[in-house]
C-alpha atoms as a PDB file:
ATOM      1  CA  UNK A   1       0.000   0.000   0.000  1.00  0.00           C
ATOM      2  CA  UNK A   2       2.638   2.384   1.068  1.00  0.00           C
ATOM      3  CA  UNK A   3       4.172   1.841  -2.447  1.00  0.00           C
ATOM      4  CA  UNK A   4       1.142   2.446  -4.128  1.00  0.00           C
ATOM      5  CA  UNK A   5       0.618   5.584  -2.476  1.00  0.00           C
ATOM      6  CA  UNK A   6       4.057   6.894  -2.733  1.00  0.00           C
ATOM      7  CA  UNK A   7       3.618   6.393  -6.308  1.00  0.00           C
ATOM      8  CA  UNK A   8       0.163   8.150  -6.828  1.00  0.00           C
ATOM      9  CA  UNK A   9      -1.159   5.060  -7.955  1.00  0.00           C
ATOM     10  CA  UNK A  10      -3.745   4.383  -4.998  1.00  0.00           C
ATOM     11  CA  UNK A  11      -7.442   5.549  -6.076  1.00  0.00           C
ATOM     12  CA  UNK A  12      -8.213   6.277  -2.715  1.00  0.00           C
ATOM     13  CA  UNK A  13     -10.693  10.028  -1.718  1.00  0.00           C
ATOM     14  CA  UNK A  14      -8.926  11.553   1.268  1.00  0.00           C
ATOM     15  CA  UNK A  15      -9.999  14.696   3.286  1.00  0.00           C
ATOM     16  CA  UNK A  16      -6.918  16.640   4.969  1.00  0.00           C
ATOM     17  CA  UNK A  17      -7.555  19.990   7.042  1.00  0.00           C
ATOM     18  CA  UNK A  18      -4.694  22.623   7.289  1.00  0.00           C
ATOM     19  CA  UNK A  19      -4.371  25.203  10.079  1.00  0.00           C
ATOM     20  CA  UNK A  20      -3.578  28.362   8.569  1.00  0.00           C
ATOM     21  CA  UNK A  21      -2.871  32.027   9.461  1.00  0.00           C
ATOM     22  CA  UNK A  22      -4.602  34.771   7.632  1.00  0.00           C
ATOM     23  CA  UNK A  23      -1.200  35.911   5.912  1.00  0.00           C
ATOM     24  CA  UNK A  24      -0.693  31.970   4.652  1.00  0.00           C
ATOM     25  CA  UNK A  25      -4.600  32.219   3.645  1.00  0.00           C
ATOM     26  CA  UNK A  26      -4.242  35.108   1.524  1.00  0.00           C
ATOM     27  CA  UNK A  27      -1.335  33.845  -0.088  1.00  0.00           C
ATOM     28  CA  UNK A  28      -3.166  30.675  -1.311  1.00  0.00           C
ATOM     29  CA  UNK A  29      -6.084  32.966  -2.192  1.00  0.00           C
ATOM     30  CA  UNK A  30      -4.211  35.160  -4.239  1.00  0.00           C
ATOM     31  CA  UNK A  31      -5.240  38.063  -5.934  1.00  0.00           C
ATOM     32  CA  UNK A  32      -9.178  37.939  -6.764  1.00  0.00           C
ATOM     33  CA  UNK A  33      -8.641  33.936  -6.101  1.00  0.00           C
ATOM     34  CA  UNK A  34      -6.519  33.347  -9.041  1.00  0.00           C
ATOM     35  CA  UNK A  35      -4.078  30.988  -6.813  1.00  0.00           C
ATOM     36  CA  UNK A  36      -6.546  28.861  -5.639  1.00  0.00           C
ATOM     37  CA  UNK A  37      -8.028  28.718  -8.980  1.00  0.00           C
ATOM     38  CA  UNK A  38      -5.355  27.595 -10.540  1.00  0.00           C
ATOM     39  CA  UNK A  39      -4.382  24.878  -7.567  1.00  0.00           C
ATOM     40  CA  UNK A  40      -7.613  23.609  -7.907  1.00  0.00           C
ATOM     41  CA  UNK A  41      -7.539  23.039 -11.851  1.00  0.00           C
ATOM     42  CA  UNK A  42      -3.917  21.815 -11.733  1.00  0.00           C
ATOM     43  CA  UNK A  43      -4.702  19.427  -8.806  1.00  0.00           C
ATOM     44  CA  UNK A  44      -7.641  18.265  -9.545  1.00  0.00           C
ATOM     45  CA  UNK A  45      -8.339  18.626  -5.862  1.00  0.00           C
ATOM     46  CA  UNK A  46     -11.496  20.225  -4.367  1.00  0.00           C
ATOM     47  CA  UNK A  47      -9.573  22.834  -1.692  1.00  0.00           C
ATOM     48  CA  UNK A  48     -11.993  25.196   0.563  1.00  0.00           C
ATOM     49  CA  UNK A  49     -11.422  27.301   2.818  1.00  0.00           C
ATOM     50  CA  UNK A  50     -13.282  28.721   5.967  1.00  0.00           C
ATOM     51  CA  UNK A  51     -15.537  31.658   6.163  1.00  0.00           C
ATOM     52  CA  UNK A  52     -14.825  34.670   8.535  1.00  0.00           C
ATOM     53  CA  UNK A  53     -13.004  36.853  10.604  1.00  0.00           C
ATOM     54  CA  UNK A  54     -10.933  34.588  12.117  1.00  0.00           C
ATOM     55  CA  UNK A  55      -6.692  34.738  12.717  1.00  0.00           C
ATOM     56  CA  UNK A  56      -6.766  31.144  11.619  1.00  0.00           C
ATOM     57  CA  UNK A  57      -8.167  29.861   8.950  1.00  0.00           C
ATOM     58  CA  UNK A  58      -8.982  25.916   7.931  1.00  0.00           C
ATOM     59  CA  UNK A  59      -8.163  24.795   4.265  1.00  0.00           C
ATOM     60  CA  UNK A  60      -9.920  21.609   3.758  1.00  0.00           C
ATOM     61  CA  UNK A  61      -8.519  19.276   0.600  1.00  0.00           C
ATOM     62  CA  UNK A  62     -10.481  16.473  -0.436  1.00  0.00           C
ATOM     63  CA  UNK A  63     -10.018  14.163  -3.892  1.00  0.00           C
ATOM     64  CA  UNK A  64      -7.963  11.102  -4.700  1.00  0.00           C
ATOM     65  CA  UNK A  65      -4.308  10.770  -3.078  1.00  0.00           C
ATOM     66  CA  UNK A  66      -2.360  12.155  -5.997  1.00  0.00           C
ATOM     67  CA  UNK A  67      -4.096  15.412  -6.219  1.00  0.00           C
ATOM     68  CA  UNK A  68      -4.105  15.939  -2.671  1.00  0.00           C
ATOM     69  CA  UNK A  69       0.179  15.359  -3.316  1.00  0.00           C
ATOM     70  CA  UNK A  70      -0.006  17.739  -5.851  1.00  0.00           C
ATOM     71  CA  UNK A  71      -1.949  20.528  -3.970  1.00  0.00           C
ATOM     72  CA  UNK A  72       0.311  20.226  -1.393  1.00  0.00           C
ATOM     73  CA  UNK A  73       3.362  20.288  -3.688  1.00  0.00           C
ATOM     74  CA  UNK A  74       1.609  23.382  -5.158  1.00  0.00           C
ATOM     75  CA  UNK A  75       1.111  25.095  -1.464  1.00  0.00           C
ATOM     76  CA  UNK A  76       4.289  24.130  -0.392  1.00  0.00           C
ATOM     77  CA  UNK A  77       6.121  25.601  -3.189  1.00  0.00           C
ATOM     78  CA  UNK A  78       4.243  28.853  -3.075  1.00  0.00           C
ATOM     79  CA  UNK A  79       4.931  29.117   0.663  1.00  0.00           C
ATOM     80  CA  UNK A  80       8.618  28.672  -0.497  1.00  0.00           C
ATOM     81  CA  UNK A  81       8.072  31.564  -2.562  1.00  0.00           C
ATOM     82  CA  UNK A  82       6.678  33.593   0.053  1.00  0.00           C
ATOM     83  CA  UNK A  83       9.599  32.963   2.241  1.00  0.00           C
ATOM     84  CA  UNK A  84      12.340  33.973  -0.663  1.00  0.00           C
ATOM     85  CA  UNK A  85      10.695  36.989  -1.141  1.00  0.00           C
ATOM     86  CA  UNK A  86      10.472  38.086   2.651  1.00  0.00           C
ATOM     87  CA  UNK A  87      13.887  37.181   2.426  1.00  0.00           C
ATOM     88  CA  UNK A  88      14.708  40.285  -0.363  1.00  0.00           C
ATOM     89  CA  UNK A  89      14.120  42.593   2.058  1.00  0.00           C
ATOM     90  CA  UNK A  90      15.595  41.039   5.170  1.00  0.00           C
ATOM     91  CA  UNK A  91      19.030  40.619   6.257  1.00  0.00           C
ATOM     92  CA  UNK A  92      18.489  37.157   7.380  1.00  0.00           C
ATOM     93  CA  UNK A  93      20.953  35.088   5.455  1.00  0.00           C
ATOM     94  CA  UNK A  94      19.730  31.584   6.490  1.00  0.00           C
ATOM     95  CA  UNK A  95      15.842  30.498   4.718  1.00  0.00           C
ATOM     96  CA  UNK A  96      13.703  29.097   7.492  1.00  0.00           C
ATOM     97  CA  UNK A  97      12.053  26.364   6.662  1.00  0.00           C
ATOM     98  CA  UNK A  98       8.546  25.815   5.029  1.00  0.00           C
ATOM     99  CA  UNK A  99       5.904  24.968   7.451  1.00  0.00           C
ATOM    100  CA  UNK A 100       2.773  23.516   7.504  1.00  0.00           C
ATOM    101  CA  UNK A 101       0.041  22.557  10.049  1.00  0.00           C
ATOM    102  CA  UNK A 102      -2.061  19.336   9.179  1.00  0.00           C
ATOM    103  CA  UNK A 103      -5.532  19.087  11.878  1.00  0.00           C
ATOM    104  CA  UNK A 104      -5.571  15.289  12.742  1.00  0.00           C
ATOM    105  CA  UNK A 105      -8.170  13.797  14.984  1.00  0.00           C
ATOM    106  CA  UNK A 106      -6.559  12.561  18.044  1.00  0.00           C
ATOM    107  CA  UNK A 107      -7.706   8.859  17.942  1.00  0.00           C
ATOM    108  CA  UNK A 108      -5.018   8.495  14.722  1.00  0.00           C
ATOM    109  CA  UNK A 109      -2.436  10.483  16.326  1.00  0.00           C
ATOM    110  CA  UNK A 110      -0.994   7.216  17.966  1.00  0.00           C
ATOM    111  CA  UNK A 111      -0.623   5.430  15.058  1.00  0.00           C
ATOM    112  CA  UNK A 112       0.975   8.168  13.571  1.00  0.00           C
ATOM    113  CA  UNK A 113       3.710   8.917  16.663  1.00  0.00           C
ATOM    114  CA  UNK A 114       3.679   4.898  16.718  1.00  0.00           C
ATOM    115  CA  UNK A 115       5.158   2.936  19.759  1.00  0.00           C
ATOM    116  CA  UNK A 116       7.348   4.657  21.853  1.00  0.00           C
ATOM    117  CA  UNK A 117       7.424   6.684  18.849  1.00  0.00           C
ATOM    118  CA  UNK A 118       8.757   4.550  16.575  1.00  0.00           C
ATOM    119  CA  UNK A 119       6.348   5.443  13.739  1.00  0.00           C
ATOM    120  CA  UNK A 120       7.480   9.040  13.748  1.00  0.00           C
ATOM    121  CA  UNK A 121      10.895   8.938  13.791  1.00  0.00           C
ATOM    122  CA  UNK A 122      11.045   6.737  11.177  1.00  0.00           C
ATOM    123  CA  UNK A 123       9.078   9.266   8.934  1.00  0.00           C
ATOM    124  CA  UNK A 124      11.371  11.984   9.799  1.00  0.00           C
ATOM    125  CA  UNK A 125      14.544   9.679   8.976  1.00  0.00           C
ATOM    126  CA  UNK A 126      12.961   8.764   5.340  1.00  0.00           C
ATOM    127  CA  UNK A 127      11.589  12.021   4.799  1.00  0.00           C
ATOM    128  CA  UNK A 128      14.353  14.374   6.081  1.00  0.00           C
ATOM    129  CA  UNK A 129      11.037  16.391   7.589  1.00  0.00           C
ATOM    130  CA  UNK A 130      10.492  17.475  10.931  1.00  0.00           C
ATOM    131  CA  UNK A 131       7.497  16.405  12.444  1.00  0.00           C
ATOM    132  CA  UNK A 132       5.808  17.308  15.956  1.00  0.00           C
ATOM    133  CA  UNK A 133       2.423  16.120  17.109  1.00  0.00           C
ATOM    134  CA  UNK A 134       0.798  18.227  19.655  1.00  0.00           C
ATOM    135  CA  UNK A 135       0.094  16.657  23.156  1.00  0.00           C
ATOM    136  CA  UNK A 136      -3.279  18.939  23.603  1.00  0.00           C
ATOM    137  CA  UNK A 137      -5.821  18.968  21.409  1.00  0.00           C
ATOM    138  CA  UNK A 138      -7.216  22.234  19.679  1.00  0.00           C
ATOM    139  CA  UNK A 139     -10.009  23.990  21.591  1.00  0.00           C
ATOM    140  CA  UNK A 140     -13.240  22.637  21.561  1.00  0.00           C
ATOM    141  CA  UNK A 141     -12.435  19.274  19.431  1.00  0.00           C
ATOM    142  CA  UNK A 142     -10.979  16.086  19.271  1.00  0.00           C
ATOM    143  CA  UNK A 143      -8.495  16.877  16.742  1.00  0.00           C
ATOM    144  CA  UNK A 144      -4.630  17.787  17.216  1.00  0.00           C
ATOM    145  CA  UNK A 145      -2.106  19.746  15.511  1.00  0.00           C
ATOM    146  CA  UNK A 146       0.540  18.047  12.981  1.00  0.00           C
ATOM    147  CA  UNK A 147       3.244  20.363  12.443  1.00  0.00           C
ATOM    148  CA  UNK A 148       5.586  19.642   9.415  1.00  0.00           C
ATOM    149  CA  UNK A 149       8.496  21.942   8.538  1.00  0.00           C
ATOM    150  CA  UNK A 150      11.253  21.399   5.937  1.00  0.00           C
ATOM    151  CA  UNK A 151      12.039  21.656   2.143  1.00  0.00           C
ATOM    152  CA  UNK A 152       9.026  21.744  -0.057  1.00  0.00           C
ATOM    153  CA  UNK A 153      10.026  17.611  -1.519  1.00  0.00           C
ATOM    154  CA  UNK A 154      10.323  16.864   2.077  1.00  0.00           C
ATOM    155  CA  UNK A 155       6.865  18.520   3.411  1.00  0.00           C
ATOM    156  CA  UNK A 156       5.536  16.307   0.110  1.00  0.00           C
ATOM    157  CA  UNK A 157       6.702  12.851   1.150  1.00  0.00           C
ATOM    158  CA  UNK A 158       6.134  13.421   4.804  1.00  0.00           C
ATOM    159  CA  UNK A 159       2.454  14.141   3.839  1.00  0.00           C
ATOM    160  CA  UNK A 160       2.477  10.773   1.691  1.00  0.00           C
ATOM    161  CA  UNK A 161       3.316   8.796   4.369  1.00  0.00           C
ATOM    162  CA  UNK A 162       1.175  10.741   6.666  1.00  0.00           C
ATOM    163  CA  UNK A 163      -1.584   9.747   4.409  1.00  0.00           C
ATOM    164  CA  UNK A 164      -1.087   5.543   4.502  1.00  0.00           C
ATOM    165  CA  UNK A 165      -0.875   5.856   8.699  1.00  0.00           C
ATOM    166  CA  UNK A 166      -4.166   7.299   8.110  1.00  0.00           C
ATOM    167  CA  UNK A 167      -5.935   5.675   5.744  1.00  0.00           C
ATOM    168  CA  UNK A 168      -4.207   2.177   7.744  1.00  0.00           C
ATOM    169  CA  UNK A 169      -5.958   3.690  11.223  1.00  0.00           C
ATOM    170  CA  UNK A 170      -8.947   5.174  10.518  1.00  0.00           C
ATOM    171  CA  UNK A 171     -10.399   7.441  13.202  1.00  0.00           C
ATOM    172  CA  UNK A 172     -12.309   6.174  16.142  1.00  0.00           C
ATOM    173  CA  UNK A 173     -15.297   7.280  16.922  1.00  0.00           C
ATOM    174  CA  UNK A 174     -17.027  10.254  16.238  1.00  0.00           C
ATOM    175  CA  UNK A 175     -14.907  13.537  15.582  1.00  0.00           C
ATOM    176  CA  UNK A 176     -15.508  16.749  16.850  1.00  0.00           C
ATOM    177  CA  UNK A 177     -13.761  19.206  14.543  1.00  0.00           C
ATOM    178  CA  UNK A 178     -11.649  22.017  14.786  1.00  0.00           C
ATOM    179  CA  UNK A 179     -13.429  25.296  14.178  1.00  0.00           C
ATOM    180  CA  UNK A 180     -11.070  28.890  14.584  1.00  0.00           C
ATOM    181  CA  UNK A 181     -13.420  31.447  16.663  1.00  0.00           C
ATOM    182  CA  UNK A 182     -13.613  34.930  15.237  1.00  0.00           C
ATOM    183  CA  UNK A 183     -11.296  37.729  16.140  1.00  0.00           C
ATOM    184  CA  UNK A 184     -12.457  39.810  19.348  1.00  0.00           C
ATOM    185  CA  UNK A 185     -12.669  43.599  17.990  1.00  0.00           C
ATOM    186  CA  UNK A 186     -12.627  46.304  20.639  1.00  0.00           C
ATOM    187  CA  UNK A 187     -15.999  48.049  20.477  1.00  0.00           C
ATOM    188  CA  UNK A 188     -16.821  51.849  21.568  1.00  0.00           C
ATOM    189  CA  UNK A 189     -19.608  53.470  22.066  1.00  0.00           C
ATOM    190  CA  UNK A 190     -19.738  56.990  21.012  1.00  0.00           C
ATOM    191  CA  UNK A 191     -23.310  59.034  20.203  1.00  0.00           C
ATOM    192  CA  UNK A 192     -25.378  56.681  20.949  1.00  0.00           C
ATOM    193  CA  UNK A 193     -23.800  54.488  18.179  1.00  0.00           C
ATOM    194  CA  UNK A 194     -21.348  51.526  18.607  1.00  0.00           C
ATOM    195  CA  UNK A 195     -18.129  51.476  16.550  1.00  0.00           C
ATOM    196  CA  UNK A 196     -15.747  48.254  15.879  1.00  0.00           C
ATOM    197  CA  UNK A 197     -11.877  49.816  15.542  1.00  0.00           C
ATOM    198  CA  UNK A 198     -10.526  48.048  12.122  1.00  0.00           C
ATOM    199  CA  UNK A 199      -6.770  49.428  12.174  1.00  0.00           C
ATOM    200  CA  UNK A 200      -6.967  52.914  11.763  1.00  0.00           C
ATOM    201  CA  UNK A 201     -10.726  53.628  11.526  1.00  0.00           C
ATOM    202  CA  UNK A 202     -13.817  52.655  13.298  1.00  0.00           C
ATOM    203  CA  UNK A 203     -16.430  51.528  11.449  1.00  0.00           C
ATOM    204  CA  UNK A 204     -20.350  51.059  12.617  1.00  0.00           C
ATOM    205  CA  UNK A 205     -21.019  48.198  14.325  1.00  0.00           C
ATOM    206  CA  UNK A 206     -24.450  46.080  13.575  1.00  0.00           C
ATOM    207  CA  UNK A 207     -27.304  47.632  15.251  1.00  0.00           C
ATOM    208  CA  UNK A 208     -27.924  44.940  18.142  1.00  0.00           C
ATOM    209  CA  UNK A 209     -24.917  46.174  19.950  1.00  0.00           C
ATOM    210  CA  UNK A 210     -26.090  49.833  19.567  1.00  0.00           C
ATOM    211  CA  UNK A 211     -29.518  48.814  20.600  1.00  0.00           C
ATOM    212  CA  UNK A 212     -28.635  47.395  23.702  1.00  0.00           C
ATOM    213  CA  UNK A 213     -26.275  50.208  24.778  1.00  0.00           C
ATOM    214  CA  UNK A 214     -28.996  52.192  24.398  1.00  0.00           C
ATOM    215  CA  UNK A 215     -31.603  50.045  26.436  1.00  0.00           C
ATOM    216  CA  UNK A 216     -29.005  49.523  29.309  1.00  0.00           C
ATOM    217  CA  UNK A 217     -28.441  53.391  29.453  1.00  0.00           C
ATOM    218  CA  UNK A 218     -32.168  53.887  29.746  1.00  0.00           C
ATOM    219  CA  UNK A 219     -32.587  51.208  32.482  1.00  0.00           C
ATOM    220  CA  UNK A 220     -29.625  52.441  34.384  1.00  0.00           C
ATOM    221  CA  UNK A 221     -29.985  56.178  34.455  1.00  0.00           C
ATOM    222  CA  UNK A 222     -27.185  58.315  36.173  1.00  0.00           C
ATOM    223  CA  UNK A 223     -28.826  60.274  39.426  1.00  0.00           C
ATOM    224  CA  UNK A 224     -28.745  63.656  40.043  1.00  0.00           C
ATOM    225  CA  UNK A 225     -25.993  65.503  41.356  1.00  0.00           C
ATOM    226  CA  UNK A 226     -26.092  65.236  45.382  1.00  0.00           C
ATOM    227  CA  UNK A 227     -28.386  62.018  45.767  1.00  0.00           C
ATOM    228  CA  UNK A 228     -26.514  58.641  46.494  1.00  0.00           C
ATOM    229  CA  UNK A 229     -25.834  56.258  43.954  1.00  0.00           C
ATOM    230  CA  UNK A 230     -26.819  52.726  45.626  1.00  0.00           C
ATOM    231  CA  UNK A 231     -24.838  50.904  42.712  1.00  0.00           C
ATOM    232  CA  UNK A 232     -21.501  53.087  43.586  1.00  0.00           C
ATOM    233  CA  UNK A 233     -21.224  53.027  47.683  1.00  0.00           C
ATOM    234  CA  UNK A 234     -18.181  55.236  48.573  1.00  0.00           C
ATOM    235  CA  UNK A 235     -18.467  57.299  45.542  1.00  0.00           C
ATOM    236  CA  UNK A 236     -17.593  61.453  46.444  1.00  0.00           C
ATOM    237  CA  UNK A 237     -20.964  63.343  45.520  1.00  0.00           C
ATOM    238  CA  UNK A 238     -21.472  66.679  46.123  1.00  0.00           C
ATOM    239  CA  UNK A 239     -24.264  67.660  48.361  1.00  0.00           C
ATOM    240  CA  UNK A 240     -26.881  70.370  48.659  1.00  0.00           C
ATOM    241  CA  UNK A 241     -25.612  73.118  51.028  1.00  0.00           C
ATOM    242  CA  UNK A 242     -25.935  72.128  54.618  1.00  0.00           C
ATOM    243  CA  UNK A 243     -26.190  68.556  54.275  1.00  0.00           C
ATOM    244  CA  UNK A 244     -23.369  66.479  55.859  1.00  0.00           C
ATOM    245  CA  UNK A 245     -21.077  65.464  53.633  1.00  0.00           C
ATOM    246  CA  UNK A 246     -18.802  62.185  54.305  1.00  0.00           C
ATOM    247  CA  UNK A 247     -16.200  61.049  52.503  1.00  0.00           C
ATOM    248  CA  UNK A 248     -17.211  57.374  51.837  1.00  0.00           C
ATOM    249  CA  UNK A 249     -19.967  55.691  52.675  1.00  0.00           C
ATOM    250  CA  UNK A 250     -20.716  54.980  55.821  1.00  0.00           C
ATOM    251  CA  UNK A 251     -20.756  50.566  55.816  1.00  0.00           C
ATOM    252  CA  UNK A 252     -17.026  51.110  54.748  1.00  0.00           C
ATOM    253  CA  UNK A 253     -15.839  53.976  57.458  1.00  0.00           C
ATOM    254  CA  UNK A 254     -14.626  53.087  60.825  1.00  0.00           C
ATOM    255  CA  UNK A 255     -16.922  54.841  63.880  1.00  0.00           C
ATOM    256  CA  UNK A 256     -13.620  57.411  64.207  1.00  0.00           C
ATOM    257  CA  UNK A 257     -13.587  58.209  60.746  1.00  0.00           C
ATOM    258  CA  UNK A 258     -17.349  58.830  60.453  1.00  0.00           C
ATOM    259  CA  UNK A 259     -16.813  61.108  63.438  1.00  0.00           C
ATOM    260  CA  UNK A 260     -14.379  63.022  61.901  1.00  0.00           C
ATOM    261  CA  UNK A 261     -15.922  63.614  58.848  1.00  0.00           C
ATOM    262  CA  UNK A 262     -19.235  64.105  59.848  1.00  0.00           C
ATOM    263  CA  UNK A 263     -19.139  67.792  59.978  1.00  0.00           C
ATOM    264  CA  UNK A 264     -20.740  70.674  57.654  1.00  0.00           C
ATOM    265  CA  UNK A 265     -18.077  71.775  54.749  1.00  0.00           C
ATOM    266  CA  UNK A 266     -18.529  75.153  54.266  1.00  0.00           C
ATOM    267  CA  UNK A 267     -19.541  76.109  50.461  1.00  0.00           C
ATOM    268  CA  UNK A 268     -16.937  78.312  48.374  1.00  0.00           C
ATOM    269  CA  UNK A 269     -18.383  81.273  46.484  1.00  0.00           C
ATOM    270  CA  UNK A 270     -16.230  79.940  43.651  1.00  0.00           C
ATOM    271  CA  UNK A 271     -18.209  78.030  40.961  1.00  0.00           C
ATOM    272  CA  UNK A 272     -17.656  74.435  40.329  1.00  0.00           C
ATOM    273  CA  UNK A 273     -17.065  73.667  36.520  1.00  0.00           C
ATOM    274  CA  UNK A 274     -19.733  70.395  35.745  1.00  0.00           C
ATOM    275  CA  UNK A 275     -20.073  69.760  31.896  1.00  0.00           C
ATOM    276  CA  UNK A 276     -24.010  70.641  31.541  1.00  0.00           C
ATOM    277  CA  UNK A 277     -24.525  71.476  35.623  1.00  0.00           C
ATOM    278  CA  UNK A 278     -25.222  75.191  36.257  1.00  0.00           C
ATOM    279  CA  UNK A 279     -23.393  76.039  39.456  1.00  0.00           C
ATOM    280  CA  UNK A 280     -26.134  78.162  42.111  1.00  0.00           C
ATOM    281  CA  UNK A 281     -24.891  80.972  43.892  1.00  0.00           C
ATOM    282  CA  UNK A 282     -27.753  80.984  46.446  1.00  0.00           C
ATOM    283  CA  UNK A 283     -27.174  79.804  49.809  1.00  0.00           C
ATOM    284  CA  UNK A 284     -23.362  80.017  49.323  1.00  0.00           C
ATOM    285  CA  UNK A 285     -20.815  81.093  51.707  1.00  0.00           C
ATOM    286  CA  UNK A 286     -17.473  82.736  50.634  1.00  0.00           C
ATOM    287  CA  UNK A 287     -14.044  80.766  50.879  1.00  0.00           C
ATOM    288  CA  UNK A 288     -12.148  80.317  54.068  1.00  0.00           C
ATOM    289  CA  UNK A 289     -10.127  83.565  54.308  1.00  0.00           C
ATOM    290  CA  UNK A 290     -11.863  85.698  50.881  1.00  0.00           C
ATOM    291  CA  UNK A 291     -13.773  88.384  51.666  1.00  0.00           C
END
């Protein structure tokens, strides 16, 4: 079988899922999808890739075993690319290696690392690959992360013989699969109007978020200037003249402290600057030492 397959030969439909970054995805993309286009048509594999806003991305490439080589010959080449061009205006000297990141469920990951991981050394050895199966599984699933990273021929055979484990072990019971979750955006709130911050601009948000900013500022109004604000204990307000002002609430203030500050302040003559508060000038006493 492994011959077979090393060969092309085996008429066998395989799915494999690749973990990719948004920077990989938009290199397979291409400009207005002509990459993937042309991977498609020259592989004869079916290769889709994940909706939404999301750092990482899955590629999913299904069809018999020799397109699925030569899709990933075609992505690892192009990733090759990427990396000699990076490389133009860098003053690295030494090319890092290609990488890739296969999704595998977990129930075919021991076959693949073998015993006492026999199995994957010996594809390293053959393939001149490196290899590294991760001991956690990816959030919410059952699947793990295969990373491969090497030359583009070695990233090719290493996926061959990744490919016969596989199709030798099928998975065990059902698989839950990997799906990214969508970039968290800081949202603001500005006018009455929510805004999403997309580099160096905020955009509108969808109305839902606007709509319940708006509710939750109606339910939870602000109260007026020198009445206490039950959902803020120990919060400085300021007072109508001749009430007693403390200087925290008083569950949180020792009996000395409450004595001490439970005395009349006296009122300046000098207005108080409050953004749409008209300072009164009845009832007010002059400053400690004006006239």
């Amino acid at each position: 079988m492994e011959s077979k397959v090393s060969e092309g030969g085996l008429n066998v439909t395989l799915t494999i899922r690749l973990l990719m970054h948004g920077k990989e995805v938009g290199s397979i993309i291409g400009k207005k999808g002509e990459t993937v286009k042309k991977m498609r048509e020259e592989s004869g594999a079916r290769i889709n890739i994940s909706e939404g806003n999301c750092p990482e991305r899955i590629v999913t490439i299904t069809g018999p075993t020799d397109a699925i080589f030569k899709a990933f010959a075609m992505i690892a080449y192009k990733f090759e690319e990427d990396i000699i061009n990076s490389m133009s205006n860098s003053p690295a000297t030494s090319k890092p290696p290609v990488t890739l990141r296969l999704v595998v469920p977990a129930s075919q990951c021991g076959s693949l690392i073998g015993k006492g991981g026999s199995k994957i050394k010996e594809i390293r050895e053959s393939t001149g690959a490196q290899v590294q199966v991760a001991g956690d599984m990816l959030p919410n699933s059952t699947e793990r992360a295969v990373t491969i990273s090497g030359t583009p021929d070695a990233i090719i055979q290493c996926v061959k013989q990744i490919c016969v484990v596989m199709l030798e072990s099928p998975p065990k019971g059902a698989t839950i699969p990997y799906r990214p979750k969508p970039a968290s955006t800081p949202v603001i709130f500005a006018g009455g109007q929510a805004y999403t911050i997309q580099g160096q601009y905020a955009i509108p948000h969808p109305d839902q978020l606007t709509k319940l900013h708006q509710l939750a500022m109606q339910q939870t109004p602000f109260p007026p200037l020198g009445q206490t604000n039950p959902a803020f204990p120990g919060v400085l307000e300021v007072p109508p003249a001749g009430r007693t002002t403390h200087l925290a609430s008083p569950e949180v203030c020792s009996p000395g402290a409450r004595a001490q500050t439970s005395r009349r302040m006296p009122f300046c003559r000098r207005p108080v600057h409050i953004p749409g508060v008209t300072p009164a000038r009845d009832g007010t006493r002059p400053c400690p030492g004006e006239n």
